[in-house]
C-alpha atoms as a PDB file:
ATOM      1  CA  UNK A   1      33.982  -9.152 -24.182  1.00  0.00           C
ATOM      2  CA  UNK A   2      33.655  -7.020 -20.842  1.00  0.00           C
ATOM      3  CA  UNK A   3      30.493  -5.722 -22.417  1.00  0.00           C
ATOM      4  CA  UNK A   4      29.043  -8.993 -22.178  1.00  0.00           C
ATOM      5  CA  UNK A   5      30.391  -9.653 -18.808  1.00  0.00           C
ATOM      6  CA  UNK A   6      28.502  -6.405 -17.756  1.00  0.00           C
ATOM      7  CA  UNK A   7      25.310  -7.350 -19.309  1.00  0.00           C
ATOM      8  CA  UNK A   8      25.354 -10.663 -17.823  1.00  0.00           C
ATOM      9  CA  UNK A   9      25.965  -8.744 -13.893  1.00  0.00           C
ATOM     10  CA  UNK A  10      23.333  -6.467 -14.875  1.00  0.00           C
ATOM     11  CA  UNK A  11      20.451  -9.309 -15.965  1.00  0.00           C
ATOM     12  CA  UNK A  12      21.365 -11.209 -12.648  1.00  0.00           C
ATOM     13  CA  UNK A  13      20.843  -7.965 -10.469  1.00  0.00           C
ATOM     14  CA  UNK A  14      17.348  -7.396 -12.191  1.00  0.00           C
ATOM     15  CA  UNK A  15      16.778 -11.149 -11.415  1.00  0.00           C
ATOM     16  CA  UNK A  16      17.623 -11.076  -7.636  1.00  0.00           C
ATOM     17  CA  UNK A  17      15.438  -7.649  -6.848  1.00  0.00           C
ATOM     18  CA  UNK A  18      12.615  -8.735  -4.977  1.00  0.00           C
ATOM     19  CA  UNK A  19      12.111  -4.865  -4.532  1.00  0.00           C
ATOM     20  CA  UNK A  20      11.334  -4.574  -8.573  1.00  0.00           C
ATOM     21  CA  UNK A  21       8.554  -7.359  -7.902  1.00  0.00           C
ATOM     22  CA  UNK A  22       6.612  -5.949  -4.764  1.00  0.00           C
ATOM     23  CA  UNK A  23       6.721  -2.733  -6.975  1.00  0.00           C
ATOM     24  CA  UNK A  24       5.206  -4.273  -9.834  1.00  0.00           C
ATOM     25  CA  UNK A  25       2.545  -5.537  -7.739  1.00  0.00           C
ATOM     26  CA  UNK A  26       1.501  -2.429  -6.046  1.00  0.00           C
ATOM     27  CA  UNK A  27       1.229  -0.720  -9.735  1.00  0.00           C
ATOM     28  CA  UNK A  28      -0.645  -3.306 -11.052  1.00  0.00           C
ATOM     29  CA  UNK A  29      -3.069  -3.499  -7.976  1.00  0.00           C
ATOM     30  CA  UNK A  30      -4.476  -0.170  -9.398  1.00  0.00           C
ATOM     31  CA  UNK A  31      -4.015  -0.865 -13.112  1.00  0.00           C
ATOM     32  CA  UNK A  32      -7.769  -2.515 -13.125  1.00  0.00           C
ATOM     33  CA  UNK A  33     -10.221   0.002 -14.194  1.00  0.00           C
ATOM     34  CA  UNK A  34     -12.672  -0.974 -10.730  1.00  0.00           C
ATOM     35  CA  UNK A  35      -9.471  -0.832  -8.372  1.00  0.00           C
ATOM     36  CA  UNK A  36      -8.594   2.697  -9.951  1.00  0.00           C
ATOM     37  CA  UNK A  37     -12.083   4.066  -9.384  1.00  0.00           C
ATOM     38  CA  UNK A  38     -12.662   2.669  -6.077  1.00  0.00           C
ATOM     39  CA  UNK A  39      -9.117   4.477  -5.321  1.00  0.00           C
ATOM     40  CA  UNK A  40      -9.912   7.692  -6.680  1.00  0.00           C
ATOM     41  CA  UNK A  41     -12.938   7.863  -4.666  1.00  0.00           C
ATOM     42  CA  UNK A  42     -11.628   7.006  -0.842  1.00  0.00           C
ATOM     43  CA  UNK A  43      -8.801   9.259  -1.918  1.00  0.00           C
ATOM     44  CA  UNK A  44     -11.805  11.963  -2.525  1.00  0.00           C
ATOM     45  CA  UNK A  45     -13.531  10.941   0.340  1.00  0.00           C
ATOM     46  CA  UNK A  46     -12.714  10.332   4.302  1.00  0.00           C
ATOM     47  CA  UNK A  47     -13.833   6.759   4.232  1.00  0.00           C
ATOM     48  CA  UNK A  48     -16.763   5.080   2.214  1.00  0.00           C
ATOM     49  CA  UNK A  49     -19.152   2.005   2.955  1.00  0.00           C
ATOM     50  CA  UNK A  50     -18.954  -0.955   0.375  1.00  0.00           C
ATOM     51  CA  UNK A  51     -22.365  -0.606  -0.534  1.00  0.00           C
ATOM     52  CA  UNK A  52     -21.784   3.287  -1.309  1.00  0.00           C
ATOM     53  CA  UNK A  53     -19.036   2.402  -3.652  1.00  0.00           C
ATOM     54  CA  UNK A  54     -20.741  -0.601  -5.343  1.00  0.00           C
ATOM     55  CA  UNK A  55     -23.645   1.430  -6.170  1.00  0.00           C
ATOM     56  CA  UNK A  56     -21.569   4.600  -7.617  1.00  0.00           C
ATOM     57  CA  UNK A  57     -19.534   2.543  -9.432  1.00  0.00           C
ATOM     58  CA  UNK A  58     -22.058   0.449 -10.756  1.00  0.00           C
ATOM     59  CA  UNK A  59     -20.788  -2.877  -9.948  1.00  0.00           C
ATOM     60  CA  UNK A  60     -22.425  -5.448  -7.122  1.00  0.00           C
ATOM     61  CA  UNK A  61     -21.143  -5.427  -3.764  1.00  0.00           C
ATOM     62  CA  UNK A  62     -19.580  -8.902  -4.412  1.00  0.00           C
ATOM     63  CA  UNK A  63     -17.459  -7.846  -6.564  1.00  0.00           C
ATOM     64  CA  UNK A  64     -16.001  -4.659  -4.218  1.00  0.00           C
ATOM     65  CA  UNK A  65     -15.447  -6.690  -1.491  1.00  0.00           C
ATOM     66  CA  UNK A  66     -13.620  -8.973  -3.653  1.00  0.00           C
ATOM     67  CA  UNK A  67     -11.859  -5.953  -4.998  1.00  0.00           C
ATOM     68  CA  UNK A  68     -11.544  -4.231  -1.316  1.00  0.00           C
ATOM     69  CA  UNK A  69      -9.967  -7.376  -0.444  1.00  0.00           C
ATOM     70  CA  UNK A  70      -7.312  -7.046  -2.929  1.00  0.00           C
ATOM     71  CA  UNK A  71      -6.510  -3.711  -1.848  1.00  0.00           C
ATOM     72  CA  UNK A  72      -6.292  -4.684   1.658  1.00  0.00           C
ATOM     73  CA  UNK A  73      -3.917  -7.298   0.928  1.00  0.00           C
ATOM     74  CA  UNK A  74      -1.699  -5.144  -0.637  1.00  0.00           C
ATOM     75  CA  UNK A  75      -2.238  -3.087   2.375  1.00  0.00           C
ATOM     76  CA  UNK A  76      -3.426   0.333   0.112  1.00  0.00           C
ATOM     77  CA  UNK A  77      -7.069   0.189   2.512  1.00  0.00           C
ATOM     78  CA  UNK A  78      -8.009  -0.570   5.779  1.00  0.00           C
ATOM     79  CA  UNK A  79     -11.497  -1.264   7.161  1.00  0.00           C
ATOM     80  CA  UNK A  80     -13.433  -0.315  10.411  1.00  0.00           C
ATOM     81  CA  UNK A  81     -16.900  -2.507  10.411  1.00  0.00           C
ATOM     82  CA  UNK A  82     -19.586  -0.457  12.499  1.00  0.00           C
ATOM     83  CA  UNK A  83     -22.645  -2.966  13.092  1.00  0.00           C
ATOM     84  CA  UNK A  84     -23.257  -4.654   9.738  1.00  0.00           C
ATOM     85  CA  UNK A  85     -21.868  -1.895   6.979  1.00  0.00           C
ATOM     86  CA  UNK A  86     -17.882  -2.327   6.704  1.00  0.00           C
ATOM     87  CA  UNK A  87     -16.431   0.689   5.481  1.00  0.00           C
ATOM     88  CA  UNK A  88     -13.094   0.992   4.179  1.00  0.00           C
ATOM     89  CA  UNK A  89     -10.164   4.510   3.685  1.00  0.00           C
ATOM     90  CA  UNK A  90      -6.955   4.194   1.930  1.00  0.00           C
ATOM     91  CA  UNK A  91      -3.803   3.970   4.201  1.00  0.00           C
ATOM     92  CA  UNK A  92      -1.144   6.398   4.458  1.00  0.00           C
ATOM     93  CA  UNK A  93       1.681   4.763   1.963  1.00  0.00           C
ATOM     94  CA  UNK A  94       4.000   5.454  -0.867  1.00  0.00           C
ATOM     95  CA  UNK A  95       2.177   4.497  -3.651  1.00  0.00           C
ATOM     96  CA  UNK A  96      -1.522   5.990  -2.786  1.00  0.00           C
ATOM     97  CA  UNK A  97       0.576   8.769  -2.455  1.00  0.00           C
ATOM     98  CA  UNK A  98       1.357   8.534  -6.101  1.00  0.00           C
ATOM     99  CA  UNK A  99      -1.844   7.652  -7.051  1.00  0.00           C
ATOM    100  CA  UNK A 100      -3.383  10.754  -5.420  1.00  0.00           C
ATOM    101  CA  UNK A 101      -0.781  12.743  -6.881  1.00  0.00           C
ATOM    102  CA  UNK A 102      -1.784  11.396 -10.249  1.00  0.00           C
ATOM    103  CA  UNK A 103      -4.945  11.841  -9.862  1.00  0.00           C
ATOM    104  CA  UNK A 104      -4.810  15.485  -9.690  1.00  0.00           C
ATOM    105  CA  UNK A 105      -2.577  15.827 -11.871  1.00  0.00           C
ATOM    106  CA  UNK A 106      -4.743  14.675 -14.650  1.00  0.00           C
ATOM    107  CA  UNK A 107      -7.776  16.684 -13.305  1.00  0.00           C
ATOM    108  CA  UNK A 108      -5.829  19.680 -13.274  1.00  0.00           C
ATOM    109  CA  UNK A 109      -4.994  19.168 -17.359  1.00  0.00           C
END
């Protein structure tokens, strides 16, 4: 009986964590293939023009703004627009910190 009652406290903390859900979002911000390689390369790079990225990348520029956008939301990029080329670098925060350190950890295997 008070194993149940603990189990029951336990599913109703999980429940009530908004924490657990803005985490799950961040991860799964980079858990598309295009968001992972755009991230890997500003966390190579300064700062990179959309058009730069689309064409390394391979994809059109539609659909890096479109993913830029997402990032931005999520507040992992910011962007500095100098005439008509917008170029975007990834902000200083906990989980590009992550994914830079798991980047090199799997370039180091």
């Amino acid at each position: 009986m008070r194993s149940s009652i603990k189990k029951d406290n336990l599913k109703k903390e999980l429940e009530s964590k908004d924490s657990i859900l803005a985490c799950a979002r961040e991860f799964n911000m980079v858990g598309d293939p295009t968001r992972l390689k755009i991230c890997y390369l500003l966390c190579r790079h300064k700062e990179l023009s959309v058009g730069d990225i689309a064409e390394v990348i391979g994809v059109s520029i539609s659909a890096v703004s479109h993913t830029l956008r997402k990032l931005k939301k999520a507040d992992m990029v910011e962007s500095r627009r100098e005439f008509r080329t917008v170029y975007y670098k990834l902000k200083k925060s906990p989980v590009v910190e992550v994914i830079k350190d798991r980047i090199n950890h799997y370039e180091n295997i």
